[in-house]
Protein backbone atom coordinates (compact mmCIF):
# COMPACT_ATOMS: atom_id res chain seq x y z
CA UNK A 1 153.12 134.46 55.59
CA UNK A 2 149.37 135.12 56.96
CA UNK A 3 148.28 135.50 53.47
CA UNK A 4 150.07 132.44 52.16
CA UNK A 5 148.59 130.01 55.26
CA UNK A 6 144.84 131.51 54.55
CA UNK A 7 145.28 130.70 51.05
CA UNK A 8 146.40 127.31 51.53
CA UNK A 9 143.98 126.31 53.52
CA UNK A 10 141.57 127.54 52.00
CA UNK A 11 142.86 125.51 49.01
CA UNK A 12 142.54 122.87 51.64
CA UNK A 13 138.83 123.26 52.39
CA UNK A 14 138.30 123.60 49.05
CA UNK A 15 139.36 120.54 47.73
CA UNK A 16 136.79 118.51 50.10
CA UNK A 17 134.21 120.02 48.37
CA UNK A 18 136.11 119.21 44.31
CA UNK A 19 136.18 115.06 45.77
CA UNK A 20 132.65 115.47 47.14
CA UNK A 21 131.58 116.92 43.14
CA UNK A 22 133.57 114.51 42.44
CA UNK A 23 132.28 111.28 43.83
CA UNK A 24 128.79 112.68 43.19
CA UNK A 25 129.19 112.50 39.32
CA UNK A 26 131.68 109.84 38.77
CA UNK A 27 129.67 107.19 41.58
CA UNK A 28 126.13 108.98 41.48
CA UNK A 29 124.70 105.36 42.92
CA UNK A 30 126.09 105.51 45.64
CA UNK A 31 125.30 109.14 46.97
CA UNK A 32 121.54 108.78 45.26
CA UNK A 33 121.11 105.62 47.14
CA UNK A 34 121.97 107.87 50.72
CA UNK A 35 120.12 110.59 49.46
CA UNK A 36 117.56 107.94 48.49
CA UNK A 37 117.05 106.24 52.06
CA UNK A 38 116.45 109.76 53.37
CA UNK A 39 113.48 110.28 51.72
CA UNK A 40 114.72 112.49 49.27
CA UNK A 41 115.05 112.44 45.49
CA UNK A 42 118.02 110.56 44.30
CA UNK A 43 118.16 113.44 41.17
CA UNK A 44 119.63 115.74 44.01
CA UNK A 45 122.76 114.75 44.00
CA UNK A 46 123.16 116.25 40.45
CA UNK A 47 122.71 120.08 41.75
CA UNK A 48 124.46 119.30 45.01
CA UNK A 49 127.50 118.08 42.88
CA UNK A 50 127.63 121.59 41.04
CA UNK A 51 126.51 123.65 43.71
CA UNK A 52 130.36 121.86 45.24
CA UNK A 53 131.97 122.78 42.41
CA UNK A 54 131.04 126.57 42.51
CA UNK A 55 131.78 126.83 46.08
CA UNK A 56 135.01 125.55 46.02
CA UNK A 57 135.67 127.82 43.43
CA UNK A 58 134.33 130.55 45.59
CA UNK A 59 136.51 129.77 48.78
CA UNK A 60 139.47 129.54 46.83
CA UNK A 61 139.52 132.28 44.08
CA UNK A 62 136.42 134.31 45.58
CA UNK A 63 134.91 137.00 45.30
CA UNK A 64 133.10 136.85 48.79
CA UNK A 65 135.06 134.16 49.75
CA UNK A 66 133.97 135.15 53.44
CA UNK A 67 130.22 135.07 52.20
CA UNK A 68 130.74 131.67 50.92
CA UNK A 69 132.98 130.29 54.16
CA UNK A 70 129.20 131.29 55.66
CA UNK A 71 127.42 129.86 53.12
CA UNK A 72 129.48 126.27 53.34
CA UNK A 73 129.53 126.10 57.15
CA UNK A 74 125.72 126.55 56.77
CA UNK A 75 126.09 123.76 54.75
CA UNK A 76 128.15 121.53 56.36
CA UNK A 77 125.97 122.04 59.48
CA UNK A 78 122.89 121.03 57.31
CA UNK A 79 124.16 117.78 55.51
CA UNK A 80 125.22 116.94 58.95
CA UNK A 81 121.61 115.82 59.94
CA UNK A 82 121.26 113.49 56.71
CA UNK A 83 124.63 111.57 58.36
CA UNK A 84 122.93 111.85 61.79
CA UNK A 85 119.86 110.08 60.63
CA UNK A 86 122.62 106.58 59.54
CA UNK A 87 123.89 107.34 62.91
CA UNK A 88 123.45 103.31 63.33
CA UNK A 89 126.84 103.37 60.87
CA UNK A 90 129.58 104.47 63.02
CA UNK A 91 131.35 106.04 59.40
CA UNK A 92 128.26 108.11 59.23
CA UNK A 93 129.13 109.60 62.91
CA UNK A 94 132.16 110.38 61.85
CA UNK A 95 131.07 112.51 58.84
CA UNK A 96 129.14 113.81 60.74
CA UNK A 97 131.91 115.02 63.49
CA UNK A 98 134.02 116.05 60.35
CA UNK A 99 131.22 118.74 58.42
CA UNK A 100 131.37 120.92 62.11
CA UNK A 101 134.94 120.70 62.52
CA UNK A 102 134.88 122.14 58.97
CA UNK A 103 132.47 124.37 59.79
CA UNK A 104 133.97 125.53 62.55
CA UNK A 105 137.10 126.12 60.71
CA UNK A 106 134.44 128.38 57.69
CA UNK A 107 133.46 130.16 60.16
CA UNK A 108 136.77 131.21 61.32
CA UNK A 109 137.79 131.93 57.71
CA UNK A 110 134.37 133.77 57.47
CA UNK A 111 135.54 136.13 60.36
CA UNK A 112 138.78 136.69 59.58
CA UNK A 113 138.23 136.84 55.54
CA UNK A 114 140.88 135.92 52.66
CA UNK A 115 143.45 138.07 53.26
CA UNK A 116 145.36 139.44 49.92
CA UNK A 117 145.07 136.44 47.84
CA UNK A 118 141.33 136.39 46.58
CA UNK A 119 140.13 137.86 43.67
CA UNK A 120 137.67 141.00 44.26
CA UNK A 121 138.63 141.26 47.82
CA UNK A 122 140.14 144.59 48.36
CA UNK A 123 139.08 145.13 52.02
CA UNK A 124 139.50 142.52 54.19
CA UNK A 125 136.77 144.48 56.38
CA UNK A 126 134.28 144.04 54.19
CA UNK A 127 131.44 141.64 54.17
């Protein structure tokens, strides 16, 4: 049953990241205009959209699914302060609440690893 929960949720976690490639290249507007009033180029949001796509790939299906549970709290942490700066827009708090807690739960996935269900992940010891 272990197995079958740490899947799931990782399907869970996962599928945040397949909206946010989503959204990024079915509205690119919108997220270029954020990405935009940061100071940074509004082309971004094209490799941010795939570099989504791969990851939730990676958490789901792996291999190193615990390498990229590190790799997306990292992330999570990091697109945090682009929310934090539209702190003045309580929906940007929020986001901004919602990438740690999803961190946080990364990192637990991260130390605890896949369990059986992840392709190329014969030792659950192994980094």
């Amino acid at each position: 049953m272990t197995d079958f929960l740490n899947l799931l949720g990782r399907i869970l976690i996962a599928g945040l990241f397949l909206g946010g490639a989503a959204q990024k290249a079915l509205d690119p507007a919108a997220v270029e205009a954020m990405i935009g009033s940061i100071g940074l180029p509004p082309l971004l949001v094209w490799p941010v959209a795939l570099f989504d796509l791969i990851a939730a790939y990676g958490l789901i299906f792996g291999p190193g699914v615990r390498r990229w549970a590190l790799v997306m709290a990292a992330y999570c942490m990091f697109t945090s302060y682009f929310h934090w700066q539209l702190r003045a827009d309580p929906w940007q708090v929020t986001i901004f609440v919602k990438n740690w807690a999803i961190a946080g739960g990364l990192l637990i996935l991260a130390a605890q690893g896949p369990g059986r269900f992840a392709y190329g992940e014969k030792d659950r010891r192994r980094w």
